[in-house]
N, C-alpha and C. Protein backbone atom coordinates (compact mmCIF):
# COMPACT_ATOMS: atom_id res chain seq x y z
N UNK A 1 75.62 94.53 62.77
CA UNK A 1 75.87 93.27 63.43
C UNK A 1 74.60 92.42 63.41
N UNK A 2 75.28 91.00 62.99
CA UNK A 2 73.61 90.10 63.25
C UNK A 2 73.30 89.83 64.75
N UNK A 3 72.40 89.10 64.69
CA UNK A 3 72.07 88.47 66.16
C UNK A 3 73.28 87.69 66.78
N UNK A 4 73.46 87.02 65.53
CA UNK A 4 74.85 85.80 65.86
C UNK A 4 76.14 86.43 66.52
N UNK A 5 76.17 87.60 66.15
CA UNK A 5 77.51 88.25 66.12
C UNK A 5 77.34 89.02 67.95
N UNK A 6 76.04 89.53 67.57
CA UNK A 6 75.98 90.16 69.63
C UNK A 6 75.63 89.17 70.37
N UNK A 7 75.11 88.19 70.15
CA UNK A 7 75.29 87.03 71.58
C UNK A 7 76.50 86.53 71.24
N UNK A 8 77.33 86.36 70.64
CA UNK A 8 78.73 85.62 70.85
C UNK A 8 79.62 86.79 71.71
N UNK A 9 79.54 88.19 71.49
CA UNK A 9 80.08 89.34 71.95
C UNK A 9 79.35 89.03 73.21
N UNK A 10 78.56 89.15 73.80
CA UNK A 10 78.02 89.26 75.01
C UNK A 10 78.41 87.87 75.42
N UNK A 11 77.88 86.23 74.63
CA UNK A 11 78.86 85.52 75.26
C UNK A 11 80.00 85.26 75.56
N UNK A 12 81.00 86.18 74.87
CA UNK A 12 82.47 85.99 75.09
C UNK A 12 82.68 87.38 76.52
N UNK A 13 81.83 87.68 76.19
CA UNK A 13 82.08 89.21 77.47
C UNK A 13 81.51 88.38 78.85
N UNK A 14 80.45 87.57 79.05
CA UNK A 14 80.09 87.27 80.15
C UNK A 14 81.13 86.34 80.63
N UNK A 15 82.06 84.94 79.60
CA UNK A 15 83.48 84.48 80.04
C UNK A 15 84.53 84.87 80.85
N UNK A 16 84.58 85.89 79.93
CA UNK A 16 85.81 86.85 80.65
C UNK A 16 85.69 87.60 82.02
N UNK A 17 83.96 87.78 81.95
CA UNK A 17 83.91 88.14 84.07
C UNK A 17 83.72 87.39 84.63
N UNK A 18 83.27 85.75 84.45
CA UNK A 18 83.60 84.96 85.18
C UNK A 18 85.33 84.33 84.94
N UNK A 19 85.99 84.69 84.19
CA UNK A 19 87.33 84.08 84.28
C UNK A 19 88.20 84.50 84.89
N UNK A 20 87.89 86.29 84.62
CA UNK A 20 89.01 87.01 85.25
C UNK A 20 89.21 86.68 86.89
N UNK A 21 88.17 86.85 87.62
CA UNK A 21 88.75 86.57 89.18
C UNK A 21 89.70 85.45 89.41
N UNK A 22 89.06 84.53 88.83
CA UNK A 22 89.79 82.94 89.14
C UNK A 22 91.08 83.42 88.43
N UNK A 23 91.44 84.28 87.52
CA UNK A 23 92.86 84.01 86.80
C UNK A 23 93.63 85.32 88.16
N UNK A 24 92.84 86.12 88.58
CA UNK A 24 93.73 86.79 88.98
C UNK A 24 94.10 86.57 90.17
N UNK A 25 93.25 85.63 91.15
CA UNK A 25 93.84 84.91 92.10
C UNK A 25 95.31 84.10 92.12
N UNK A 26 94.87 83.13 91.43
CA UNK A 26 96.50 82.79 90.91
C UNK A 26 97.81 83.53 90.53
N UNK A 27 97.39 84.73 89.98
CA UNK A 27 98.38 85.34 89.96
C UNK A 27 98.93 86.36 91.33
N UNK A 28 97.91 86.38 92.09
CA UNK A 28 98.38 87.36 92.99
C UNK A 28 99.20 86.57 94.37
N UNK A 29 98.99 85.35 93.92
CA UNK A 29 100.17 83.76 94.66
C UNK A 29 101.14 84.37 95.13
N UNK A 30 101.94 84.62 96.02
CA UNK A 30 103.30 85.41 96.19
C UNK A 30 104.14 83.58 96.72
N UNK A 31 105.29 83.95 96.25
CA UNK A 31 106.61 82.83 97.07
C UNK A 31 106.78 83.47 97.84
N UNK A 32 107.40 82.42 99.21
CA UNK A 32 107.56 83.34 100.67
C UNK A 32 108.84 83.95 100.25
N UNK A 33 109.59 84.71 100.89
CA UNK A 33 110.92 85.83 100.91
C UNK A 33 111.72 84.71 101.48
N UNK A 34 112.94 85.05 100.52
CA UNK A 34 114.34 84.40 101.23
C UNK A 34 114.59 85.04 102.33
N UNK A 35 115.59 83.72 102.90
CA UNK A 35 116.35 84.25 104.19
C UNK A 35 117.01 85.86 103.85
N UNK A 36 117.57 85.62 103.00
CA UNK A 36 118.70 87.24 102.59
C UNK A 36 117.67 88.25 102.62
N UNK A 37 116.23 88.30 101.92
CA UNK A 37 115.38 89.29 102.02
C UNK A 37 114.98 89.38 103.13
N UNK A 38 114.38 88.57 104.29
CA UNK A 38 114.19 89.09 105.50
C UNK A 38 114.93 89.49 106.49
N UNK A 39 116.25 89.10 105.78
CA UNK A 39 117.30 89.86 106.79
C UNK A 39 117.42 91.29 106.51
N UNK A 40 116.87 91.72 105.09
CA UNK A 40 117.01 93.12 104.47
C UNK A 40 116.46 93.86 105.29
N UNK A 41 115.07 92.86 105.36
CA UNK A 41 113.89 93.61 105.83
C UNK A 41 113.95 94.07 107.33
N UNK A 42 114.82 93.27 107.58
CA UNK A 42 115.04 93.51 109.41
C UNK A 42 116.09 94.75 109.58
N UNK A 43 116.69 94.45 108.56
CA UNK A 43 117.56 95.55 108.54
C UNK A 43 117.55 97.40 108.50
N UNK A 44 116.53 97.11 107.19
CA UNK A 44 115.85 98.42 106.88
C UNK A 44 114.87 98.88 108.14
N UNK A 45 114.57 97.82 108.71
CA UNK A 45 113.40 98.44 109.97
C UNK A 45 114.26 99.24 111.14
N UNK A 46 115.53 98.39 111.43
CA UNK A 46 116.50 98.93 112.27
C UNK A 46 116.66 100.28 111.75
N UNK A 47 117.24 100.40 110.44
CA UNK A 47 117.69 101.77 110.46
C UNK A 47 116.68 102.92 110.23
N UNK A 48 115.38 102.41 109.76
CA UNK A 48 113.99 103.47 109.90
C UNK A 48 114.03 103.92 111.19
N UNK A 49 113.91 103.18 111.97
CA UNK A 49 114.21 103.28 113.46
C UNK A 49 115.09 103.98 114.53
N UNK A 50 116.39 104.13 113.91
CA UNK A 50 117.26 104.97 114.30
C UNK A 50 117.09 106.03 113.80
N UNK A 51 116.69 106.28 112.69
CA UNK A 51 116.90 107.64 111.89
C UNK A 51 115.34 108.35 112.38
N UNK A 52 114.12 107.57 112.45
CA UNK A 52 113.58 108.47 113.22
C UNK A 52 113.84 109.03 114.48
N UNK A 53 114.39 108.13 115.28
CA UNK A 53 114.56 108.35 116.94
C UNK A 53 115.68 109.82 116.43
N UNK A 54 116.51 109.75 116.09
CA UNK A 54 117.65 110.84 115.57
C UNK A 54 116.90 112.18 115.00
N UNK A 55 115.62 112.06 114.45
CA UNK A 55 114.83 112.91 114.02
C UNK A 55 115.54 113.57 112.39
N UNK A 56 115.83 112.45 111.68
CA UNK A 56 116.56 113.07 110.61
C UNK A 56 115.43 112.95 109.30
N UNK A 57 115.90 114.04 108.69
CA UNK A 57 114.68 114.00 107.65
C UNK A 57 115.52 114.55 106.53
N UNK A 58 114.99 114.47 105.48
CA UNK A 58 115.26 115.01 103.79
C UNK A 58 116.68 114.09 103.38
N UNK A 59 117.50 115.09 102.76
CA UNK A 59 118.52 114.33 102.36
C UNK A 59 119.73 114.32 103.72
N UNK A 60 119.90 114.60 104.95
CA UNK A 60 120.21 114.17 106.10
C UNK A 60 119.93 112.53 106.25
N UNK A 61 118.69 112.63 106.06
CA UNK A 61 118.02 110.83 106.69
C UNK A 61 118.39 109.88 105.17
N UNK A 62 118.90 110.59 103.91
CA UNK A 62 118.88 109.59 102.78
C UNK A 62 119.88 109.22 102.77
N UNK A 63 121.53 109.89 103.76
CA UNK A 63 122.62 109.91 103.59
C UNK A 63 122.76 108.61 104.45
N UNK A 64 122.05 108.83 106.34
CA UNK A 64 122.13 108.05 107.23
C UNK A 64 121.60 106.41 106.55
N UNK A 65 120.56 106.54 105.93
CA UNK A 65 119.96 105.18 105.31
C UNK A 65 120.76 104.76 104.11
N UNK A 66 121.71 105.44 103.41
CA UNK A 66 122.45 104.72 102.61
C UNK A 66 123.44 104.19 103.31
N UNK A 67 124.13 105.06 104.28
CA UNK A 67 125.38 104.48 105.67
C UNK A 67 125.00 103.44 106.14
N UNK A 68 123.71 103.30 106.33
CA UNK A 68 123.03 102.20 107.69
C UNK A 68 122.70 101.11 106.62
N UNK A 69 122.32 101.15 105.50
CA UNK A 69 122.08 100.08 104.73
C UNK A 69 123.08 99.23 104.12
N UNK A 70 123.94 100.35 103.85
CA UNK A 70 125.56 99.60 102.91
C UNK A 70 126.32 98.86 104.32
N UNK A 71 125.65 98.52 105.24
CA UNK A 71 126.65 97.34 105.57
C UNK A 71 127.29 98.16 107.13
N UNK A 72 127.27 99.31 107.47
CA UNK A 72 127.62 100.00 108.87
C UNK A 72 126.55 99.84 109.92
N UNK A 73 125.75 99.18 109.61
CA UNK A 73 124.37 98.30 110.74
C UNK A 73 123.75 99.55 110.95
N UNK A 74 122.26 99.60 111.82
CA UNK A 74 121.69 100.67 112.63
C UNK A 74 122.70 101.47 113.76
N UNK A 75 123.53 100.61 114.53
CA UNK A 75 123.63 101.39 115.42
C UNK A 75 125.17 101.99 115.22
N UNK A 76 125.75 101.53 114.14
CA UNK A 76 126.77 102.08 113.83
C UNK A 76 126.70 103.52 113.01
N UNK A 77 126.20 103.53 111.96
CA UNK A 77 125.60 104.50 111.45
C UNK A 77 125.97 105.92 111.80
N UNK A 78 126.31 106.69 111.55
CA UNK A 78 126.52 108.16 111.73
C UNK A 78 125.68 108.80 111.05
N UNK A 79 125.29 109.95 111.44
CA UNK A 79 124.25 111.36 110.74
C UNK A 79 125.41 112.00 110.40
N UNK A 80 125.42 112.41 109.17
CA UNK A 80 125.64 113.50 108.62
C UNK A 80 125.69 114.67 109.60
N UNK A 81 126.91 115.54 109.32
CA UNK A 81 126.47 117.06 109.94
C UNK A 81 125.66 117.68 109.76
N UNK A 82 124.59 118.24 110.20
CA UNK A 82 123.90 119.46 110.12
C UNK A 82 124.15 120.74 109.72
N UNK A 83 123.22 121.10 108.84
CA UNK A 83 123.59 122.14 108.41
C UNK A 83 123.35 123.35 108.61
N UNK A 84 124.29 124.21 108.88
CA UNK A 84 124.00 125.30 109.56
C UNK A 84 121.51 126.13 109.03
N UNK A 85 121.38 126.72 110.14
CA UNK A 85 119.94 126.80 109.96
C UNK A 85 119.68 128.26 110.03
């Protein structure tokens, strides 16, 4: 490599660490959440909520959070039977 060739490499390398921050700011921009998503979100908190208070765990608590999510609310929701221990 000539001279010409490693200061353009080092000048094109020193660009790119001053560019990258500024580019990745912009990208990390979020749009606020729709109404429908924060209703998700309220939703899913409800039924985290029940299913801990219920103390359900493994695939018990995946059954209750698919029940509680598809539309049977938090407090409607049923647990699964238990299985014998």
């Amino acid at each position: 490599m000539t001279i010409k060739h490693c200061f353009a490499a080092v000048l094109t390398s020193a660009i790119l660490l001053v560019a990258a921050p500024s580019y990745a700011e912009e990208a990390v921009a979020k749009k606020e959440p729709s109404a429908k998503q924060l209703a998700q979100r309220e939703k899913m908190k409800g039924c985290n909520a029940d299913a801990k208070a219920q103390g359900l765990k493994g695939d018990e608590r995946k059954a209750f959070m698919k029940s509680c999510l598809s539309g049977d609310g938090p407090d409607e929701a049923a647990p699964t039977e238990q299985k014998g221990k």
